[in-house]
N, C-alpha and C. Protein backbone atom coordinates (compact mmCIF):
# COMPACT_ATOMS: atom_id res chain seq x y z
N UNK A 1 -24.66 -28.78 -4.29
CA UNK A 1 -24.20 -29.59 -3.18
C UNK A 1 -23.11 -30.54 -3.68
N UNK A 2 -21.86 -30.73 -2.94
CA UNK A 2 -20.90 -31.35 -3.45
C UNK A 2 -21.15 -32.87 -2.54
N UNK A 3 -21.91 -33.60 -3.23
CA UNK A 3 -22.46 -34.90 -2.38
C UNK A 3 -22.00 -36.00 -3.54
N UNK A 4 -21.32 -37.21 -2.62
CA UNK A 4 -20.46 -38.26 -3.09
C UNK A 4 -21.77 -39.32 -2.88
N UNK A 5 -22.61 -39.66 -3.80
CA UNK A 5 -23.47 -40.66 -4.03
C UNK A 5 -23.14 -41.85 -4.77
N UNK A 6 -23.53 -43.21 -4.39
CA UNK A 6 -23.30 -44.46 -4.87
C UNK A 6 -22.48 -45.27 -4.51
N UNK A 7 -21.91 -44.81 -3.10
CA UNK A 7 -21.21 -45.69 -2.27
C UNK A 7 -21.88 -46.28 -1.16
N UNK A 8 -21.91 -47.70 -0.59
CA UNK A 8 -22.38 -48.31 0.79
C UNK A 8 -22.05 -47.92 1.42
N UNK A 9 -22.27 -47.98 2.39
CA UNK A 9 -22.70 -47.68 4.46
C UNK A 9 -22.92 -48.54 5.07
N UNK A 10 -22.53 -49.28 5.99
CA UNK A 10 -23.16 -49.84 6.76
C UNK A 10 -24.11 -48.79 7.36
N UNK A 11 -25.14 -49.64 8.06
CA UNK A 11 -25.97 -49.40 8.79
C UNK A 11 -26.39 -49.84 10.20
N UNK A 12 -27.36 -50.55 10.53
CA UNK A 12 -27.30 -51.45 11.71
C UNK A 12 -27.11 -52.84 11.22
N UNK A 13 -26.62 -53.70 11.92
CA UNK A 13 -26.34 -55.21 11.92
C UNK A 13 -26.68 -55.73 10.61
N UNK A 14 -26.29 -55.78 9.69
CA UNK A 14 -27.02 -56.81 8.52
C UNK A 14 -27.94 -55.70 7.49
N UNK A 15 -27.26 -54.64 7.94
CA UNK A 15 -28.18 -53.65 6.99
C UNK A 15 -26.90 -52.91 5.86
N UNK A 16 -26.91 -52.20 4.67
CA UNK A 16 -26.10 -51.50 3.93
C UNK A 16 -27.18 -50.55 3.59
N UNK A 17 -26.48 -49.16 3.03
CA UNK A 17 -27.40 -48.52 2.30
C UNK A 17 -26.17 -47.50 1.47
N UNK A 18 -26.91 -47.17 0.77
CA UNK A 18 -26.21 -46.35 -0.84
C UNK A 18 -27.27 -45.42 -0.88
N UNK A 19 -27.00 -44.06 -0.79
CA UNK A 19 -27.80 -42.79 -1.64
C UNK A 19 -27.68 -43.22 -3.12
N UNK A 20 -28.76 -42.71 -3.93
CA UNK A 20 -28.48 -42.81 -5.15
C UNK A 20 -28.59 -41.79 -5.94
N UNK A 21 -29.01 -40.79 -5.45
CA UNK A 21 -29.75 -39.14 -6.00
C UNK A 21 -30.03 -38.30 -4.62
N UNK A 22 -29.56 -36.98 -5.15
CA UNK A 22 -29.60 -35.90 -4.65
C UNK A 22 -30.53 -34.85 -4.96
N UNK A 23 -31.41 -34.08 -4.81
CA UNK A 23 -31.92 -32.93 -5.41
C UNK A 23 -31.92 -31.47 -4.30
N UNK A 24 -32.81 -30.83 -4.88
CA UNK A 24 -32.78 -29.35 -4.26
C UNK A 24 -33.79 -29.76 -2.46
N UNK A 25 -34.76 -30.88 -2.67
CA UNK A 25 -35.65 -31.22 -1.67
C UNK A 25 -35.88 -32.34 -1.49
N UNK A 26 -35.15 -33.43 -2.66
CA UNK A 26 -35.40 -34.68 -2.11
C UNK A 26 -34.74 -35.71 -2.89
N UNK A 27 -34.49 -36.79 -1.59
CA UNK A 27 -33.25 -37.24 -1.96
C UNK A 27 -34.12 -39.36 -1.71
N UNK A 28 -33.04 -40.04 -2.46
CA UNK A 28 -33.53 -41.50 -2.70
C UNK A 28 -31.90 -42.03 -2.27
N UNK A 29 -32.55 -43.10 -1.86
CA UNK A 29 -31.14 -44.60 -1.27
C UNK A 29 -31.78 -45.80 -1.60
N UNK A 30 -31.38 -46.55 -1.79
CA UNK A 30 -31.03 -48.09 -1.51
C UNK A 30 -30.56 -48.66 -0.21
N UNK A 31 -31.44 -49.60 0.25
CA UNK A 31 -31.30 -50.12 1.48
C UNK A 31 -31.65 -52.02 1.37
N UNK A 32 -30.49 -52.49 1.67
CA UNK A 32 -30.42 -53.92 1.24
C UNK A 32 -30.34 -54.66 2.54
N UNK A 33 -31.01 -55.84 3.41
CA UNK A 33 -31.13 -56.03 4.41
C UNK A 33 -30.67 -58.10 4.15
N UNK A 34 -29.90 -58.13 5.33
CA UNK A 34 -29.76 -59.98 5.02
C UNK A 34 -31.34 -60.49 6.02
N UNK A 35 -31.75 -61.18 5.61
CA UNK A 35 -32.80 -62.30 6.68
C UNK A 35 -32.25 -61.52 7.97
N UNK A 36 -33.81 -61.21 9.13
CA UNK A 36 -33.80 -60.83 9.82
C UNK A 36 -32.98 -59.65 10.37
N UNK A 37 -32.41 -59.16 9.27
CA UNK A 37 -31.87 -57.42 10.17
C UNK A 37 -32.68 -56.51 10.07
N UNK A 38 -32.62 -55.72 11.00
CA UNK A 38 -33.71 -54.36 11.45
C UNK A 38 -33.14 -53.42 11.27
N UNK A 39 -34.12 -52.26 10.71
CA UNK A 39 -34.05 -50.99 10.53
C UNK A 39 -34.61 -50.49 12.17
N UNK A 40 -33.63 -49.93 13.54
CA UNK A 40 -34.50 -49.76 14.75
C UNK A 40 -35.31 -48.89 14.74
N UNK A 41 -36.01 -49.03 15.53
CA UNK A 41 -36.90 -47.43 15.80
C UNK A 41 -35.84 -46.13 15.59
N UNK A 42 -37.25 -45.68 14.88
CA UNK A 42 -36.37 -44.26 15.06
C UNK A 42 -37.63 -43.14 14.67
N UNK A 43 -37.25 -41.68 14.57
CA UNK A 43 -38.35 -40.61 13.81
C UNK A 43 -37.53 -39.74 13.66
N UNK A 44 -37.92 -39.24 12.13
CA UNK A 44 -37.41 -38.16 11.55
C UNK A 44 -38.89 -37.29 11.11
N UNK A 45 -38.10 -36.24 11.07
CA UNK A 45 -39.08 -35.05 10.14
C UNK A 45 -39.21 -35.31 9.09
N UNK A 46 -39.00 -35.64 8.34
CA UNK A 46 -39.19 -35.70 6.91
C UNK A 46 -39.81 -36.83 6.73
N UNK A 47 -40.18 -36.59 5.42
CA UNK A 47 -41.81 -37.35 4.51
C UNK A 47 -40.55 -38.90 4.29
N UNK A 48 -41.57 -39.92 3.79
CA UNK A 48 -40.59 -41.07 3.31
C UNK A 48 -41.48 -41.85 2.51
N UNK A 49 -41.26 -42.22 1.68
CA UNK A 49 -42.02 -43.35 0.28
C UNK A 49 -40.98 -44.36 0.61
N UNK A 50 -41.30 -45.60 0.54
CA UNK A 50 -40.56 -47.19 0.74
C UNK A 50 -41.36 -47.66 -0.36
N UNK A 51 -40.36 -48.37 -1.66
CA UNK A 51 -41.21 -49.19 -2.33
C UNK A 51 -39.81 -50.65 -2.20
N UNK A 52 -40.60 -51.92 -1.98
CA UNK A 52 -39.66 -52.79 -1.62
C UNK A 52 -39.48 -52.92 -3.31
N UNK A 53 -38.36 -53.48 -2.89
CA UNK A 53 -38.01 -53.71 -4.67
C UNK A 53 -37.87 -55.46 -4.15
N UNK A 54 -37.48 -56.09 -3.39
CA UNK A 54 -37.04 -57.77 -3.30
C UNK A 54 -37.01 -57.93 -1.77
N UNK A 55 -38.26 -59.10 -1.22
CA UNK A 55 -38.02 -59.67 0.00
C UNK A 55 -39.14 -59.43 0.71
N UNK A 56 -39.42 -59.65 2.22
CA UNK A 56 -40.58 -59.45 2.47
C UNK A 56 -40.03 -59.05 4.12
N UNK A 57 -40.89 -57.83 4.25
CA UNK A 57 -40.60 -57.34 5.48
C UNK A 57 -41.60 -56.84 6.57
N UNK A 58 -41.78 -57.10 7.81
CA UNK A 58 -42.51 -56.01 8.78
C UNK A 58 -42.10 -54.35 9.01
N UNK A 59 -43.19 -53.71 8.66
CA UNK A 59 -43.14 -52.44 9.25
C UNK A 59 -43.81 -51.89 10.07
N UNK A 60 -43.05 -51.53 11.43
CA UNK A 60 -44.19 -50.75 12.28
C UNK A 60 -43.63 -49.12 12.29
N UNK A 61 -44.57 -49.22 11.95
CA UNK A 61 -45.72 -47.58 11.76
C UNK A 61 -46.20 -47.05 12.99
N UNK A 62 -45.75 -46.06 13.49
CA UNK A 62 -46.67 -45.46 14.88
C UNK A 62 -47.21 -46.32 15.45
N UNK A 63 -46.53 -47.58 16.03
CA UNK A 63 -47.26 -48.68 16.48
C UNK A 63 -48.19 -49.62 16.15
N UNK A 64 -48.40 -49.47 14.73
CA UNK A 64 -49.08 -50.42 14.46
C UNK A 64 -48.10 -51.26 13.02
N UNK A 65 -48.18 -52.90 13.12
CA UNK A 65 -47.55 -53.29 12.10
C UNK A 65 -48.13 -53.62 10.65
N UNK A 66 -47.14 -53.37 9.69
CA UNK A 66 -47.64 -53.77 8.52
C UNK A 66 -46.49 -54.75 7.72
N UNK A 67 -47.42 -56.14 7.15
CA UNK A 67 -46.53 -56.79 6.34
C UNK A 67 -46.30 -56.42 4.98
N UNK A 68 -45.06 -56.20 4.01
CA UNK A 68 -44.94 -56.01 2.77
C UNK A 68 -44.09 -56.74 2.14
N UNK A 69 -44.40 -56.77 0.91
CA UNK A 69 -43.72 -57.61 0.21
C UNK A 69 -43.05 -57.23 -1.35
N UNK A 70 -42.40 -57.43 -1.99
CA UNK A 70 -41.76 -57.51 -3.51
C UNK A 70 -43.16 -56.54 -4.15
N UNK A 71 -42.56 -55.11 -4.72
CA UNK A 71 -43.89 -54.45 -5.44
C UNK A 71 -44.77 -53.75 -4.35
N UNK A 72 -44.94 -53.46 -3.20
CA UNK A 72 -45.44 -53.03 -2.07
C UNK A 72 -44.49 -51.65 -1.87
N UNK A 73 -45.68 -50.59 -1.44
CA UNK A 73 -45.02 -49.18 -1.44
C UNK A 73 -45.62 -48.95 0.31
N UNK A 74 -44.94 -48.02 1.17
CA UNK A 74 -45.22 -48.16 2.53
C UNK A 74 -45.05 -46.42 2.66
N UNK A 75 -45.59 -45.59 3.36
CA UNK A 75 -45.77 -44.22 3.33
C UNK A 75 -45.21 -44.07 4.55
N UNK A 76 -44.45 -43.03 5.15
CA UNK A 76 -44.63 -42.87 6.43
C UNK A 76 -44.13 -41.18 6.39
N UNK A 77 -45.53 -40.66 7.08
CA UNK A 77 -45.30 -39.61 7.50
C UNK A 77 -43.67 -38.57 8.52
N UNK A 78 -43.79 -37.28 8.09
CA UNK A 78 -42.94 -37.00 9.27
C UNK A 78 -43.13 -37.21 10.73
N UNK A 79 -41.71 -37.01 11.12
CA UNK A 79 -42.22 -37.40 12.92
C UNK A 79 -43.15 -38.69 13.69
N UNK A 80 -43.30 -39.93 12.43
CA UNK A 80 -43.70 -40.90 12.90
C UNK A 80 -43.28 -42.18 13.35
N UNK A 81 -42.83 -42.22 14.46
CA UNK A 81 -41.93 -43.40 14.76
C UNK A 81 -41.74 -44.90 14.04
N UNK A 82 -41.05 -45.13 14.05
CA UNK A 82 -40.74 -46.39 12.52
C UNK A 82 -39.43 -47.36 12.57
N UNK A 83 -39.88 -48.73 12.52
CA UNK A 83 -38.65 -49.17 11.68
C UNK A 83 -39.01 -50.29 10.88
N UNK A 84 -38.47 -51.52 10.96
CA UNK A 84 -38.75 -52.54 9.85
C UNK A 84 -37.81 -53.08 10.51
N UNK A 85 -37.89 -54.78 9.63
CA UNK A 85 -37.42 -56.41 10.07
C UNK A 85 -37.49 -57.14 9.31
N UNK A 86 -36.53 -57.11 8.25
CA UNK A 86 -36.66 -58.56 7.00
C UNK A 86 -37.10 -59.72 7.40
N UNK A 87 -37.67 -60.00 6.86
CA UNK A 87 -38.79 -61.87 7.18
C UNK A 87 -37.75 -62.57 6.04
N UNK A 88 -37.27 -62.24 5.09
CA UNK A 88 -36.35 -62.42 4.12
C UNK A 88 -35.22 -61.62 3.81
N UNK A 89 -33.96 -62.09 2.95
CA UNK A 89 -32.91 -61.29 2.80
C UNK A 89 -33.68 -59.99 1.53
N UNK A 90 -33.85 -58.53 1.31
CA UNK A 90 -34.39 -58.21 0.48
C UNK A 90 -33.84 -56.47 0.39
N UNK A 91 -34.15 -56.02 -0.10
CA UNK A 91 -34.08 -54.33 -0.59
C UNK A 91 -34.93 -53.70 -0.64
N UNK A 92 -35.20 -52.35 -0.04
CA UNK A 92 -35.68 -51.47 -0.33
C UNK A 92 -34.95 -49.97 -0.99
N UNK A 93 -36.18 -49.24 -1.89
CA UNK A 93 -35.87 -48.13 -1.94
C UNK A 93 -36.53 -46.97 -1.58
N UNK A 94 -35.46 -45.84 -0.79
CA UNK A 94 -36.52 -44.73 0.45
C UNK A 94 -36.40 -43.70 -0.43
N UNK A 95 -37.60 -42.81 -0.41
CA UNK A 95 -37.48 -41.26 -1.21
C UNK A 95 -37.67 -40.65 0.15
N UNK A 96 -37.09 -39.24 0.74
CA UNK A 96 -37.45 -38.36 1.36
C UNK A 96 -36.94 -37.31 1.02
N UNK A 97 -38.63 -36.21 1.44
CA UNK A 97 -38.36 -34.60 1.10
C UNK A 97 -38.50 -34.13 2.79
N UNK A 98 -37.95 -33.17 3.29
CA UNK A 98 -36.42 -32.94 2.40
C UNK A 98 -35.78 -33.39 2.35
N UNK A 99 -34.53 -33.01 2.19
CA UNK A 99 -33.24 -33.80 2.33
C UNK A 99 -32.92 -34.19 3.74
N UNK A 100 -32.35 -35.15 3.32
CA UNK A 100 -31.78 -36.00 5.31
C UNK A 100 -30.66 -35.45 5.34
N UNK A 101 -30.20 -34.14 5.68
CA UNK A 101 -28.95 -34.08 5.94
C UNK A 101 -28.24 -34.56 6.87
N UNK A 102 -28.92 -35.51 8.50
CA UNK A 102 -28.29 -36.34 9.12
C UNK A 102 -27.42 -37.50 7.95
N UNK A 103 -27.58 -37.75 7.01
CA UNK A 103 -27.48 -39.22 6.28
C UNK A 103 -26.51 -38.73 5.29
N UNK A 104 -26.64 -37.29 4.44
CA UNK A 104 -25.57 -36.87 3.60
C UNK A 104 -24.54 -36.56 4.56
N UNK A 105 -24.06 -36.13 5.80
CA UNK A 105 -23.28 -35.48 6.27
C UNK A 105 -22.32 -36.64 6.70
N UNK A 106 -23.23 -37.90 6.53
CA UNK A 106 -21.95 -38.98 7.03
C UNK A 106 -21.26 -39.61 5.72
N UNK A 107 -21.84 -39.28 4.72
CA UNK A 107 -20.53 -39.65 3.17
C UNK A 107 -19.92 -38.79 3.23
């Protein structure tokens, strides 16, 4: 795959994100958020691991919320509706299998 990784994106309002790795099934980003910007709802197919690396954030999960913080890993199944809301300015990092090709196709 001829994929240009390690450049920012905006995202929504107060959000950036950077791929950082590519593979055959699964791919990782960086996602850096200022105080109070949201990741909106959304659902994808694919699997997702969140481990915050700095800051503290809400995540709702199929409707139900969860608080996390610095060192906190957050799972979310495919097809499960989702987003998040910095309580602080902070970062996360997302693994998903497979690949998001919605997300490579816009670098």
């Amino acid at each position: 795959m001829n994929t240009v990784i390690g450049q920012w994106q905006d995202a929504e309002p107060g959000v950036r994100r950077k791929i950082t790795a590519v593979g055959q099934a699964i791919m990782s980003m960086v996602v850096e958020f200022e105080a109070g910007a949201e990741g909106y709802m959304h659902s994808h197919p694919h699997e997702q691991l969140t481990y915050v690396v700095r800051g503290e954030f809400d995540f709702t999960i199929g409707g139900e919320v969860r608080r996390v913080r610095e060192g906190d890993s957050v799972y979310i199944p495919g097809g499960a509706k989702h987003g998040v809301k910095a309580l602080a300015a902070g970062a996360l990092f997302d693994t998903f299998t497979p690949l998001r090709d919605d997300l490579l196709q816009r670098i």
